[in-house]
Protein backbone atom coordinates (compact mmCIF):
# COMPACT_ATOMS: atom_id res chain seq x y z
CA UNK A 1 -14.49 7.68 -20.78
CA UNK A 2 -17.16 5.66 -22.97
CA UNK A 3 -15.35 2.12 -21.23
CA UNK A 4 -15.86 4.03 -17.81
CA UNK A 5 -19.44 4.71 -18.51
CA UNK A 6 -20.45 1.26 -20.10
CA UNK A 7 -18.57 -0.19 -17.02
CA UNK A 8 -20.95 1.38 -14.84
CA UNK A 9 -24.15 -0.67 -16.35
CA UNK A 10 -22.56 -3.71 -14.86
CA UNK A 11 -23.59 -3.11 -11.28
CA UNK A 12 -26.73 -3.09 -9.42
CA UNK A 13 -27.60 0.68 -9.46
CA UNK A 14 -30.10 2.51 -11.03
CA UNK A 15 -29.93 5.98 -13.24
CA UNK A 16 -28.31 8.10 -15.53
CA UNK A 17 -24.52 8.92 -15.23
CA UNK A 18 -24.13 12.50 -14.50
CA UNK A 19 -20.59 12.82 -14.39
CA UNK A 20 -17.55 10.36 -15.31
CA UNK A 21 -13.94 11.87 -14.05
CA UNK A 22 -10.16 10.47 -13.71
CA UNK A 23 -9.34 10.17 -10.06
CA UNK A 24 -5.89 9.85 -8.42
CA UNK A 25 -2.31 9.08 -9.12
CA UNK A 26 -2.34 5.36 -8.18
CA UNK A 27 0.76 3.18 -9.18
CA UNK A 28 -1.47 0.30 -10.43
CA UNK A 29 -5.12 0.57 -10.90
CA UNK A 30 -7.04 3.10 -13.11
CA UNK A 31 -9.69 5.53 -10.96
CA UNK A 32 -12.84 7.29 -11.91
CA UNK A 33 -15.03 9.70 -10.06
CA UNK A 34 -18.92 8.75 -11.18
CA UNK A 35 -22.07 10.40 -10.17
CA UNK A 36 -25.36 8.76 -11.10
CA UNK A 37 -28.72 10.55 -10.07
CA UNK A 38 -26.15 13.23 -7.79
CA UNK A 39 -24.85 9.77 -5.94
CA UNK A 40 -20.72 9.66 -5.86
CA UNK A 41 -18.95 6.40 -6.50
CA UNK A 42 -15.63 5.02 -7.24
CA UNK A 43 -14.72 3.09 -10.14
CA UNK A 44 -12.01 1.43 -10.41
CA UNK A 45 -10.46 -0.89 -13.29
CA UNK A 46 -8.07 -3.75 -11.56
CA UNK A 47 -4.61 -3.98 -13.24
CA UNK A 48 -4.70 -7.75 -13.90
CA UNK A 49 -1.13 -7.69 -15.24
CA UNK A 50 -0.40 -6.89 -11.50
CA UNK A 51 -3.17 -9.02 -10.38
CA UNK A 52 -2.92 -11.66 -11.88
CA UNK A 53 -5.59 -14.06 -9.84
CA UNK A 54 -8.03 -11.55 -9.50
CA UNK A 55 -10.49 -14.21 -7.73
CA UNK A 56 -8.30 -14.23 -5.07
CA UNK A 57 -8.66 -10.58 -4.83
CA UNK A 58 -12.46 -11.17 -5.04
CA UNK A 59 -12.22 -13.88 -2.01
CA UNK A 60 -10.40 -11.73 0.30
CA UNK A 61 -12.28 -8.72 -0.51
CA UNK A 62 -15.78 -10.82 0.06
CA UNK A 63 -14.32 -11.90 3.49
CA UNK A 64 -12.79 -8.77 4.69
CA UNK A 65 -16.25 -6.98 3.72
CA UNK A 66 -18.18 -9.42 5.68
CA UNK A 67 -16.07 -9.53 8.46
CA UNK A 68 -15.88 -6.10 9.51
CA UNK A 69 -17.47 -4.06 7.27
CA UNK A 70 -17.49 -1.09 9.42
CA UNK A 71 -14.17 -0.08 8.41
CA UNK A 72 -14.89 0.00 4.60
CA UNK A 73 -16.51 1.78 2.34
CA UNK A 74 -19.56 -0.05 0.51
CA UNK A 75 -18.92 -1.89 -2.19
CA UNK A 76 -21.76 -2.77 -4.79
CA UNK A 77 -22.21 -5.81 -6.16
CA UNK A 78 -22.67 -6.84 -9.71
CA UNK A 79 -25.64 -9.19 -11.14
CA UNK A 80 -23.71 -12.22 -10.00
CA UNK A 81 -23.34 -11.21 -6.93
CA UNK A 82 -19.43 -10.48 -6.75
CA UNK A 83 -17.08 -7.47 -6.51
CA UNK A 84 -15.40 -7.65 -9.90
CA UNK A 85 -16.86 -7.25 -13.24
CA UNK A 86 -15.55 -7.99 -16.84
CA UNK A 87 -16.61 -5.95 -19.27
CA UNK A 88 -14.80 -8.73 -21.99
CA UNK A 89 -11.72 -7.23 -21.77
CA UNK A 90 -10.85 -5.51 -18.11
CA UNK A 91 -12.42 -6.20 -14.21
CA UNK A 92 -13.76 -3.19 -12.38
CA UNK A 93 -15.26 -2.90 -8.96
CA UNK A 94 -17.18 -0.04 -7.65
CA UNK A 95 -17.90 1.45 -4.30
CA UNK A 96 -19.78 4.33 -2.70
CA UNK A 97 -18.19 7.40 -1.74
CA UNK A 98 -17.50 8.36 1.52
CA UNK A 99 -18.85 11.77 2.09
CA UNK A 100 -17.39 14.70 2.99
CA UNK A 101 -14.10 12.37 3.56
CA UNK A 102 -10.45 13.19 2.05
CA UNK A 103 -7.20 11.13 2.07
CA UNK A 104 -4.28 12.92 3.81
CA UNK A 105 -1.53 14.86 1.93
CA UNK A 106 -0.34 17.09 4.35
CA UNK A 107 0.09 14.93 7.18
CA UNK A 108 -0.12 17.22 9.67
CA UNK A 109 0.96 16.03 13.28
CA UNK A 110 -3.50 15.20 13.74
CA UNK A 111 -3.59 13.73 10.32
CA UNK A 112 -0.46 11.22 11.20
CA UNK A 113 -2.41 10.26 14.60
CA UNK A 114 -5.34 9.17 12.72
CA UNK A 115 -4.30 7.42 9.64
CA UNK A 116 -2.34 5.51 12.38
CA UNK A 117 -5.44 4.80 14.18
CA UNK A 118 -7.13 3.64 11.20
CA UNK A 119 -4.90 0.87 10.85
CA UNK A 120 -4.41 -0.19 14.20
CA UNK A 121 -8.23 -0.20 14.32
CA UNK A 122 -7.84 -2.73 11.02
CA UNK A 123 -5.29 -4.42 13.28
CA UNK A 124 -7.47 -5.55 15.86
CA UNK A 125 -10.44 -6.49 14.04
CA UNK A 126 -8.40 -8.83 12.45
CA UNK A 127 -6.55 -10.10 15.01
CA UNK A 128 -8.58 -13.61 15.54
CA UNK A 129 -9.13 -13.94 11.95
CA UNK A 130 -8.83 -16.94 10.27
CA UNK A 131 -5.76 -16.61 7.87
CA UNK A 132 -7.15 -19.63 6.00
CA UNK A 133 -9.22 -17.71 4.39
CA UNK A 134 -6.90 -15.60 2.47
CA UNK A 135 -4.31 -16.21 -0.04
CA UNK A 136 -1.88 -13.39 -1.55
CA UNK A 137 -3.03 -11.21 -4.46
CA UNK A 138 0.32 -10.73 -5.52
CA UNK A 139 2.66 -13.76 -4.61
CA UNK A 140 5.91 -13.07 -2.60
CA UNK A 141 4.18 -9.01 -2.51
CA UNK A 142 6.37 -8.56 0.35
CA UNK A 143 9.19 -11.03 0.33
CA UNK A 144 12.29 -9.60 0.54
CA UNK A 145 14.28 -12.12 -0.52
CA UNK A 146 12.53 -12.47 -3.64
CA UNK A 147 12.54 -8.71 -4.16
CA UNK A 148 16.47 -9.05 -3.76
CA UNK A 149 16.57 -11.99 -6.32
CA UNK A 150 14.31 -9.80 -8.84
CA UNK A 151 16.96 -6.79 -8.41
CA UNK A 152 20.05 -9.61 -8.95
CA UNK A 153 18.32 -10.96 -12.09
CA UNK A 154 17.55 -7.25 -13.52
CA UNK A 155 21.19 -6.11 -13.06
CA UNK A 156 22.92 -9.52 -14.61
CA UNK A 157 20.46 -8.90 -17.57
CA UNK A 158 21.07 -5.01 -17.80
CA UNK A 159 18.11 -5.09 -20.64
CA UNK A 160 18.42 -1.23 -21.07
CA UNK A 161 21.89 -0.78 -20.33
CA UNK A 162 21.67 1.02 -17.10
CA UNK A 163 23.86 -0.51 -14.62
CA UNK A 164 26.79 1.02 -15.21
CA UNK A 165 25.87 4.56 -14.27
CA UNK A 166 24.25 3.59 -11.09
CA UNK A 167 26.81 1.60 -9.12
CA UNK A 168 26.38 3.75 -5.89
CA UNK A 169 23.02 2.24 -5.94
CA UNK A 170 24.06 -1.04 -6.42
CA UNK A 171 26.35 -1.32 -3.58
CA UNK A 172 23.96 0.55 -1.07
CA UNK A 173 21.03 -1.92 -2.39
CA UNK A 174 23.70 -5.02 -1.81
CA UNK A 175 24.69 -3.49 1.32
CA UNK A 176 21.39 -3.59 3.38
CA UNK A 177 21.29 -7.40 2.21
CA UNK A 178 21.65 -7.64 6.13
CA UNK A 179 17.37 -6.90 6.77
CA UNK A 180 16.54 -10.01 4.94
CA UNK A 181 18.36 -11.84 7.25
CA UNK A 182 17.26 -10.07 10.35
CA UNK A 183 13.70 -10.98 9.30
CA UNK A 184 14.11 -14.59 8.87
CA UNK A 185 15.51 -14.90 12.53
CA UNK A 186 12.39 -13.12 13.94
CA UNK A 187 10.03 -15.04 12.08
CA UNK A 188 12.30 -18.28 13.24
CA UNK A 189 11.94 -16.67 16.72
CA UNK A 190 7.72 -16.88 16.16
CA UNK A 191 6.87 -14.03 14.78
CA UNK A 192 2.85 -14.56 14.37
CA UNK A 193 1.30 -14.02 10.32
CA UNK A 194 -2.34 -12.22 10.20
CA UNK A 195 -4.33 -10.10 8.11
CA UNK A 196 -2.69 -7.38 7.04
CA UNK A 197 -3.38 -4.39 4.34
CA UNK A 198 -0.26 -4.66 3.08
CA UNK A 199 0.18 -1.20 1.40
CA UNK A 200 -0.89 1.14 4.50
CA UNK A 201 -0.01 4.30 3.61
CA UNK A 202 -1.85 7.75 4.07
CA UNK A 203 -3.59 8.31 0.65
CA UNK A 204 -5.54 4.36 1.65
CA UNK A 205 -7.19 5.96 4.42
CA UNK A 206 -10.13 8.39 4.64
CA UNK A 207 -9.97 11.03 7.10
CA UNK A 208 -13.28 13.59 7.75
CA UNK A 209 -13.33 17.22 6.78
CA UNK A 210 -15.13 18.43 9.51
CA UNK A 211 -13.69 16.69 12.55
CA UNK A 212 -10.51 15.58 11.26
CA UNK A 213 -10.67 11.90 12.58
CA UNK A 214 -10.50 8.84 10.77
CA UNK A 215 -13.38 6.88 8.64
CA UNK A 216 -12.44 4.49 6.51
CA UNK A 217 -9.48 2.03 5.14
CA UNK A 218 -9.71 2.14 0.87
CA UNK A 219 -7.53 0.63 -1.44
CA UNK A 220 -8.12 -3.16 -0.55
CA UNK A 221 -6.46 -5.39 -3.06
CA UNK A 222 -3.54 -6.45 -1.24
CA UNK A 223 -5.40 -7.48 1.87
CA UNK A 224 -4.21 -10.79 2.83
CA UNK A 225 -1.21 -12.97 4.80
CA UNK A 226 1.25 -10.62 6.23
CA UNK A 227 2.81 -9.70 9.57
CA UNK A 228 2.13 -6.30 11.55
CA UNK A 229 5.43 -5.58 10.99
CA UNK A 230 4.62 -4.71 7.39
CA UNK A 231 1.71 -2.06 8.25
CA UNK A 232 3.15 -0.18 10.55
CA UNK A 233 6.53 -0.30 9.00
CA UNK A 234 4.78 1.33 5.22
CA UNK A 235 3.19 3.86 7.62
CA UNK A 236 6.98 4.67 8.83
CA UNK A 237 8.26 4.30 5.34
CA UNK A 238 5.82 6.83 3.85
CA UNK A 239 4.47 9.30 6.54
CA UNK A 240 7.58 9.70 8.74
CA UNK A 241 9.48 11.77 6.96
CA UNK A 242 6.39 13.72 5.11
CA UNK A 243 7.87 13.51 0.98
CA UNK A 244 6.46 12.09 -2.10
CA UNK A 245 8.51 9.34 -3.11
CA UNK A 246 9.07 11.10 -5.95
CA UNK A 247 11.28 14.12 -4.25
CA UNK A 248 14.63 14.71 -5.50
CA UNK A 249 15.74 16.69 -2.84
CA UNK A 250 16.49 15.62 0.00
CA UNK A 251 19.20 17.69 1.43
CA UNK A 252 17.32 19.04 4.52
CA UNK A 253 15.88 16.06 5.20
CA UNK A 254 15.97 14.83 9.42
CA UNK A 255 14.73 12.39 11.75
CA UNK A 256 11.74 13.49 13.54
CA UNK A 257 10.95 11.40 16.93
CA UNK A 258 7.75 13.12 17.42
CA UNK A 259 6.42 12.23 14.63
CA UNK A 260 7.62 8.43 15.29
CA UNK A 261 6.28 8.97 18.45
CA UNK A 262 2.70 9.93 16.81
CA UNK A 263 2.39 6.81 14.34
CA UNK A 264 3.60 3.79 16.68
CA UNK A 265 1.68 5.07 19.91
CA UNK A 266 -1.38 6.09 18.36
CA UNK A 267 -1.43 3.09 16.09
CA UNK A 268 -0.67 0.65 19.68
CA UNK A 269 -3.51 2.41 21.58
CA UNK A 270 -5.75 1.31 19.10
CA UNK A 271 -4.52 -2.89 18.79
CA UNK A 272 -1.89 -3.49 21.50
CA UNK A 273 -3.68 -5.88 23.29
CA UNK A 274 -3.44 -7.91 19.66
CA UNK A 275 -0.08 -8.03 19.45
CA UNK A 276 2.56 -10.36 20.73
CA UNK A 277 5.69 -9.44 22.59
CA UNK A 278 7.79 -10.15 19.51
CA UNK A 279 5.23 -7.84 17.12
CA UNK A 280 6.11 -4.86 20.09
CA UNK A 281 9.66 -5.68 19.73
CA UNK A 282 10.07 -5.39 15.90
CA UNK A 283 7.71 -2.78 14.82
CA UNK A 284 9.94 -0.17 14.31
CA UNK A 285 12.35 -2.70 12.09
CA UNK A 286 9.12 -2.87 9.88
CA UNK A 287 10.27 0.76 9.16
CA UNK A 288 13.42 -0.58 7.45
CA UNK A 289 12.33 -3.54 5.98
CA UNK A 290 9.49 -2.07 4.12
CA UNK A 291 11.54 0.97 2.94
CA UNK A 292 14.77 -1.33 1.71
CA UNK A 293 11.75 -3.58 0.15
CA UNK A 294 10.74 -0.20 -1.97
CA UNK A 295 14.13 1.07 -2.79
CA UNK A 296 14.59 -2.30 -3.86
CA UNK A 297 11.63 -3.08 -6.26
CA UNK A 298 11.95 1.00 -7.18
CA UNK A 299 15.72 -0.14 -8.77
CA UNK A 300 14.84 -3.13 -10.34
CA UNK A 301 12.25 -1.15 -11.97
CA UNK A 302 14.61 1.37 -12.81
CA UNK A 303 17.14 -1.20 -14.25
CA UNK A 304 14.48 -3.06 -16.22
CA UNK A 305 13.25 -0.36 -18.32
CA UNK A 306 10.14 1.03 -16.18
CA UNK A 307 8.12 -1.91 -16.94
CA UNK A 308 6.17 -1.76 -13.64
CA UNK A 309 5.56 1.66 -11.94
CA UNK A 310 3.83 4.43 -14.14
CA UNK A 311 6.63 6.81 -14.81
CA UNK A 312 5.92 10.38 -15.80
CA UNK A 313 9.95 10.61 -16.70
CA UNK A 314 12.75 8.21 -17.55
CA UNK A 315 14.88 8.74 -14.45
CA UNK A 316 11.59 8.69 -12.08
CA UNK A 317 12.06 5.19 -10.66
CA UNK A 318 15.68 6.38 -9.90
CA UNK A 319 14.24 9.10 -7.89
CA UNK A 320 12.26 7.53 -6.02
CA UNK A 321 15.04 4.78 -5.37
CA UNK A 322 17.52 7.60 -3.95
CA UNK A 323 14.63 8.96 -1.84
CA UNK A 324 13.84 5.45 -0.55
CA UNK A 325 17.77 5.10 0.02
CA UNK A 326 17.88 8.21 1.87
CA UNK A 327 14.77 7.40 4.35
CA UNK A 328 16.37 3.91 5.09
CA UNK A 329 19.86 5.60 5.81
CA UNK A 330 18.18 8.26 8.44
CA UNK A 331 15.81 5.57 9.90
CA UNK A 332 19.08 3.21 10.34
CA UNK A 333 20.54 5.75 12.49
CA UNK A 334 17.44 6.53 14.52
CA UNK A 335 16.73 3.06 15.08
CA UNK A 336 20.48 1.35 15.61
């Protein structure tokens, strides 16, 4: 906790730490709770091995903050006057806490409605934006044909001989190659790039205790170039079907329109007079593409040794793979 604490002197705010505690189960970053003079914060230490041009991460946060800063939560700012602070050896950021606020686990048919409305609210704000402005904090985040190439590589090389006792996976993986090619053709067809999140799921938005509605968007890193399709379709991939990637089981699992129903309207109430015709017509597809994008970067994880993704057990990534697998197969059916 000492790093956590000595971390802390490197922004402008005044006072004694009170209170220094791990927060979360992020894939990536490292999270503290911090309370200085009975004030709540959020630490957090960027994972530059992920990040790997954290000033871009800097520049998009900067602009994003300025831009509409309404639908973040403050962010202090170090002696220099940016975001992101080395301490010699990592960068961390902090930002108030939003009180009386809590990320969604539940998702409850009210919760679903307003994480959706949080990012359809991010939607439109951004929807004259100048996507000049931005580059990608990870390159190729959410190309899929570079996800695909990653997964070929990791099964030619085999590096921790897995392969061979996963072929089922293999051929379902191959066999959705399809998406890819589905996705070209609408961004051929015009398909319009804007600001996106790029990782909008439930646990990056802040929802109030007492009324239940939504506050704020968190978790800003990948902000940056994407396409609507991706946002909505991460919202499909992870609250749809209401599981931790991480479930095993997944024999009672069904398709449940209401809750589709719940997610795209809400989340079109809020931008649809942002979108374009072709955004309407492919938002659902988003579903597939950014759950055959997980299931894919899940399994190359898997067959590369769990060199990504914190694992808290050696077949986790495989998990979470068969659970991705399982969502695309349902949504497939729903959505044919």
């Amino acid at each position: 906790m000492q790093v956590a604490k000595d971390a802390i002197k490197l922004f402008n705010i005044q006072g004694a730490v009170d209170s220094i505690a791990p927060l979360g189960f992020g894939h990536i970053n490292d999270s503290y709770a911090v309370r200085v003079d009975k004030k709540g914060y959020l630490l957090q230490r960027l994972n530059t091995n992920v990040f790997r041009t954290p000033e871009i991460v800097e520049g998009n946060l900067s602009r994003i903050l300025s831009y509409a800063p309404d639908l973040f939560p403050p962010h202090i700012l170090g002696s220099d006057g940016q975001y992101h602070q080395s301490d010699g050896n990592s960068l961390w950021r902090l930002q108030e806490f939003v009180h009386d606020s809590y990320s969604p686990t539940k998702l409850v048919p009210n919760e679903l409605g307003e994480i959706a409305r949080g990012y359809g609210k991010f939607t439109a704000a951004f929807r004259s934006e100048d996507l000049s402005f931005y580059g990608e904090a990870i390159p190729r985040f959410h190309d899929l044909h570079h996800r695909l190439n990653q997964f070929e590589v990791a099964l030619d090389q085999n590096s921790v001989n897995r392969a061979n006792s996963v072929k089922a996976e293999i051929e379902t993986i191959q066999a959705y190659a399809w998406i890819a090619t589905r996705f070209d053709e609408l961004v051929a067809k015009g398909l319009p790039p804007r600001v996106c999140h790029n990782d909008a799921k439930a646990g990056n938005c802040l929802l109030s205790r007492q009324s239940g509605q939504f506050l704020k968007v968190v978790d800003l890193d990948t902000v940056g170039p994407g396409y609507a399709l991706f946002d909505l379709g991460d919202m499909l991939r992870s609250m749809l079907f209401n599981i931790p990637e991480n479930q095993a089981e997944l024999d009672g699992l069904r398709f449940n329109k209401e809750r589709l129903n719940i997610i795209v309207d809400t989340f079109l109430s809020e931008c649809e007079d942002s979108l374009q015709e072709i955004e309407f017509r492919s938002l659902t597809f988003g579903g597939l593409y950014m759950t055959y994008m997980m299931a894919t970067r899940f399994f190359t994880d898997y067959l590369n040794g769990d060199i990504y993704y914190k694992t808290s057990h050696k077949e986790e990534n495989l998990v979470r793979t068969r659970n991705q697998l399982k969502i695309l197969g349902l949504m497939s059916e729903a959505f044919a």
